[in-house]
N, C-alpha and C. Protein backbone atom coordinates (compact mmCIF):
# COMPACT_ATOMS: atom_id res chain seq x y z
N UNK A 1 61.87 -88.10 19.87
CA UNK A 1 60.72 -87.90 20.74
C UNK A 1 59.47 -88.38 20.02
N UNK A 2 58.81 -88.57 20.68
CA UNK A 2 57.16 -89.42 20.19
C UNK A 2 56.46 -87.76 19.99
N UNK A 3 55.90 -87.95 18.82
CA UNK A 3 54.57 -87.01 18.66
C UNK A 3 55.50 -85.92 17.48
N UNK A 4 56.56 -86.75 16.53
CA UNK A 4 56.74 -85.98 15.52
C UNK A 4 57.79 -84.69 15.54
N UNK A 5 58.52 -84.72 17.27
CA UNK A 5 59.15 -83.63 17.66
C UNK A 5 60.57 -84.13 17.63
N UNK A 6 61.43 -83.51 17.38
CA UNK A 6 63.06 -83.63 17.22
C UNK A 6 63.83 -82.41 18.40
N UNK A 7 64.37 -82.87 19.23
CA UNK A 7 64.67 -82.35 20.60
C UNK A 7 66.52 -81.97 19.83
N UNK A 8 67.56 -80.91 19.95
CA UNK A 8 68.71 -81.10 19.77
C UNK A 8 69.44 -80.42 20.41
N UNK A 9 70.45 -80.62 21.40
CA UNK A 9 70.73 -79.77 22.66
C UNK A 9 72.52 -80.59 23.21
N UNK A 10 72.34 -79.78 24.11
CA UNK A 10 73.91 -80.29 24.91
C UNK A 10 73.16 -81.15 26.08
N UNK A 11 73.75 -82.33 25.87
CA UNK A 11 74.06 -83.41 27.38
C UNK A 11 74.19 -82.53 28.61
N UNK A 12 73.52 -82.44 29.44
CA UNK A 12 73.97 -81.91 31.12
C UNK A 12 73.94 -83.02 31.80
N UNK A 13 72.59 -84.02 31.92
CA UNK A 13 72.66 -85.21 32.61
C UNK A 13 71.44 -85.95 32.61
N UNK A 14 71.81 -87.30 32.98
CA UNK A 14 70.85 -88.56 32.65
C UNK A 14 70.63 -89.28 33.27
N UNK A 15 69.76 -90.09 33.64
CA UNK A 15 70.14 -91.35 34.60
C UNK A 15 69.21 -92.71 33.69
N UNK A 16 69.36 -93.74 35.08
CA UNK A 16 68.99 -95.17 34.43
C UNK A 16 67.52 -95.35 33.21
N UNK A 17 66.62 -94.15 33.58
CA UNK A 17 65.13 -94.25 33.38
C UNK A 17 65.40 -93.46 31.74
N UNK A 18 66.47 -92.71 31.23
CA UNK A 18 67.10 -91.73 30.44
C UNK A 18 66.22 -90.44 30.52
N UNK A 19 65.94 -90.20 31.86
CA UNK A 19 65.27 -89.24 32.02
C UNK A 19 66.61 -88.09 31.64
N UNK A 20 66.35 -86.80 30.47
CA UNK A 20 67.92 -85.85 30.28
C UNK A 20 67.46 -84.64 30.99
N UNK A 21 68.63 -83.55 30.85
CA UNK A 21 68.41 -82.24 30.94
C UNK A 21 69.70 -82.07 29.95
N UNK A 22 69.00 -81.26 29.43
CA UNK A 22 69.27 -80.29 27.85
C UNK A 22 69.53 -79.24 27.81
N UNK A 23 70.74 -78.61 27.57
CA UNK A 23 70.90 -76.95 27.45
C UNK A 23 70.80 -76.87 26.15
N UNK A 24 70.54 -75.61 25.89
CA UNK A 24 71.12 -74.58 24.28
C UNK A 24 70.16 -75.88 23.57
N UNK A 25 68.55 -75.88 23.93
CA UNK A 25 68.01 -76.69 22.76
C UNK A 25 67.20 -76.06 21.72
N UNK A 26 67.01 -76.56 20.73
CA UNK A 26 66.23 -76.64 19.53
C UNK A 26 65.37 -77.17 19.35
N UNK A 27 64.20 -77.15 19.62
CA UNK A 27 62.95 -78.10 19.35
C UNK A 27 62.28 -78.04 17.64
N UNK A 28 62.23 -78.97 16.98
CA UNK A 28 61.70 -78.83 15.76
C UNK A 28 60.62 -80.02 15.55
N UNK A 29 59.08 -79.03 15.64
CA UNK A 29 57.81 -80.02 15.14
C UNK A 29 57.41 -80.04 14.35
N UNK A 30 57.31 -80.91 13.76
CA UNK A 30 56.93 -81.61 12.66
C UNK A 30 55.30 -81.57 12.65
N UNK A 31 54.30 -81.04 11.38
CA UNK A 31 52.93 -81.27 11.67
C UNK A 31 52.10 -81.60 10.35
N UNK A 32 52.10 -82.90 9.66
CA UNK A 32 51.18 -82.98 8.52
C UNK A 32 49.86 -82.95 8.26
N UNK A 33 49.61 -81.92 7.15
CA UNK A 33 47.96 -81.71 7.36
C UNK A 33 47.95 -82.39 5.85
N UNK A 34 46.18 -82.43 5.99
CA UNK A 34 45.94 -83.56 4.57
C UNK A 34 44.56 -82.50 4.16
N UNK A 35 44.90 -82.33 2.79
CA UNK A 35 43.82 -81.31 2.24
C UNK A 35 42.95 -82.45 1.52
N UNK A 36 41.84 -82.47 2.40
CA UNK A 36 40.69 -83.56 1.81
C UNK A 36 40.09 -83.17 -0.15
N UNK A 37 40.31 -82.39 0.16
CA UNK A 37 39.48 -81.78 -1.43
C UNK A 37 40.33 -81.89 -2.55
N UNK A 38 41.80 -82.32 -2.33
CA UNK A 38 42.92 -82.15 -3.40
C UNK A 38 44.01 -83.50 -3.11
N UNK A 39 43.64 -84.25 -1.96
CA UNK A 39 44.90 -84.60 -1.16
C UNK A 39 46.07 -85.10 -1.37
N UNK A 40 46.00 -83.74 -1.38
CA UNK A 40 47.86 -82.91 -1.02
C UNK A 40 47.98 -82.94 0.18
N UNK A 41 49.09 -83.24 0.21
CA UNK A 41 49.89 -82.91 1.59
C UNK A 41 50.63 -82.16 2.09
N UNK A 42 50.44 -81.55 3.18
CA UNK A 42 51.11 -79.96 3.77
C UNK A 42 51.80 -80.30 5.05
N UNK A 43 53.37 -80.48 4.73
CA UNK A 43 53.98 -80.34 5.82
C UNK A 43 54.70 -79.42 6.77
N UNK A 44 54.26 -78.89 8.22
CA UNK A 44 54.44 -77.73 8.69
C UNK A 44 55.58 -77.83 9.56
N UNK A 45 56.78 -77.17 9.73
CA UNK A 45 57.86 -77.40 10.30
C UNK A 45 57.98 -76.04 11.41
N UNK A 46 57.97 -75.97 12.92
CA UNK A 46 57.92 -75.09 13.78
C UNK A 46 59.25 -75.07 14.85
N UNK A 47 59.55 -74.49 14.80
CA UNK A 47 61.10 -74.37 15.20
C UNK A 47 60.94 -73.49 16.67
N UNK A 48 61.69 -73.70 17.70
CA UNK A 48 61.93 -72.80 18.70
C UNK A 48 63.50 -73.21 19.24
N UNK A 49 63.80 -72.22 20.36
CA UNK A 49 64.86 -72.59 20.97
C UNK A 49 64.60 -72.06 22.51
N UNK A 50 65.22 -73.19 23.35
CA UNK A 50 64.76 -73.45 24.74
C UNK A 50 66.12 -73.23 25.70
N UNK A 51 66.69 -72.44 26.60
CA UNK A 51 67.78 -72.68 27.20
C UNK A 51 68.32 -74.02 28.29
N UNK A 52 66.80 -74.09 28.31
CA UNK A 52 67.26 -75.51 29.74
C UNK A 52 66.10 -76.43 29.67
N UNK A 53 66.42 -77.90 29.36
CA UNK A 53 64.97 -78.45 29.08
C UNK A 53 65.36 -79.61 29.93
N UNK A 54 64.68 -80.50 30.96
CA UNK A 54 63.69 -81.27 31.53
C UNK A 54 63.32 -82.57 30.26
N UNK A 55 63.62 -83.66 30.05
CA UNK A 55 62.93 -84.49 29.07
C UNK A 55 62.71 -85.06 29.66
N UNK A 56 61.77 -85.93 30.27
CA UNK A 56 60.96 -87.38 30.78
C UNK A 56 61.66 -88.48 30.02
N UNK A 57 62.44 -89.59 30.35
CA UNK A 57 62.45 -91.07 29.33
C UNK A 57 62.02 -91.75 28.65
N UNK A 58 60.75 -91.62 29.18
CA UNK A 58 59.75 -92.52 28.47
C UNK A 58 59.54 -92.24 26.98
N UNK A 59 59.60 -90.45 26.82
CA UNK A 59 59.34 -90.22 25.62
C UNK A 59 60.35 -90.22 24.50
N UNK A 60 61.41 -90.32 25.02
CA UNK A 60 62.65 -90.61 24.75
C UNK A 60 62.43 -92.41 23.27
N UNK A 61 62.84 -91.71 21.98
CA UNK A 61 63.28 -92.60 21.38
C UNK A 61 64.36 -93.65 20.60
N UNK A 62 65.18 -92.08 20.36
CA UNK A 62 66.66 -92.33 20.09
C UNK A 62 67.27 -91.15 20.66
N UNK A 63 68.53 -91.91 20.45
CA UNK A 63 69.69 -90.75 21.46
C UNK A 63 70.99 -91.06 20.36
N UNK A 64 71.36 -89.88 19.64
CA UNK A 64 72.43 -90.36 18.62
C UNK A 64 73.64 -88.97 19.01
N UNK A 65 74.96 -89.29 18.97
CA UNK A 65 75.86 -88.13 18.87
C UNK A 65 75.83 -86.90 17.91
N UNK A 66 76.49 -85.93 17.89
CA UNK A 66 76.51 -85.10 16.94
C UNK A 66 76.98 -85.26 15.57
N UNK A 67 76.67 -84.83 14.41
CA UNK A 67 77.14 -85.18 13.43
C UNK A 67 79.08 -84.68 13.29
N UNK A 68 79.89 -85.26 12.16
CA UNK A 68 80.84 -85.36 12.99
C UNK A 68 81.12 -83.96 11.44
N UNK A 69 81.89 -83.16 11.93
CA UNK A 69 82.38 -82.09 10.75
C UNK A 69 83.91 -82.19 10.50
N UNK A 70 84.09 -82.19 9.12
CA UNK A 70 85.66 -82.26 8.89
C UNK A 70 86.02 -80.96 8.81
């Protein structure tokens, strides 16, 4: 997803535009702040979980399978 966000969920359905719907998701944002006086960098990681999500396509960047477990 555009704007630093990582979407991770179950496939329900898609069409041509890859507009999805997402069950059982995980949203994880990503937010770097820059400490002008030292600059250091502070990276903030915000986690939720969503039961049924709606994604638009457009914002859509990659679409990869699950990782595979032995």
């Amino acid at each position: 997803m555009r704007g630093d966000r990582e979407l991770r969920g179950k496939l329900h359905a898609y069409d041509q535009h890859l507009n999805m719907v997402l069950g059982e998701v995980e949203e994880v944002v990503t937010v770097v702040e820059y400490d002008e006086d030292t600059f250091e960098e502070h990276v903030k990681m915000t986690k939720r979980n969503i039961d049924m999500l709606y994604v638009r396509g457009d914002g859509v960047i990659l679409v990869s399978p699950p990782l595979r477990t032995s």
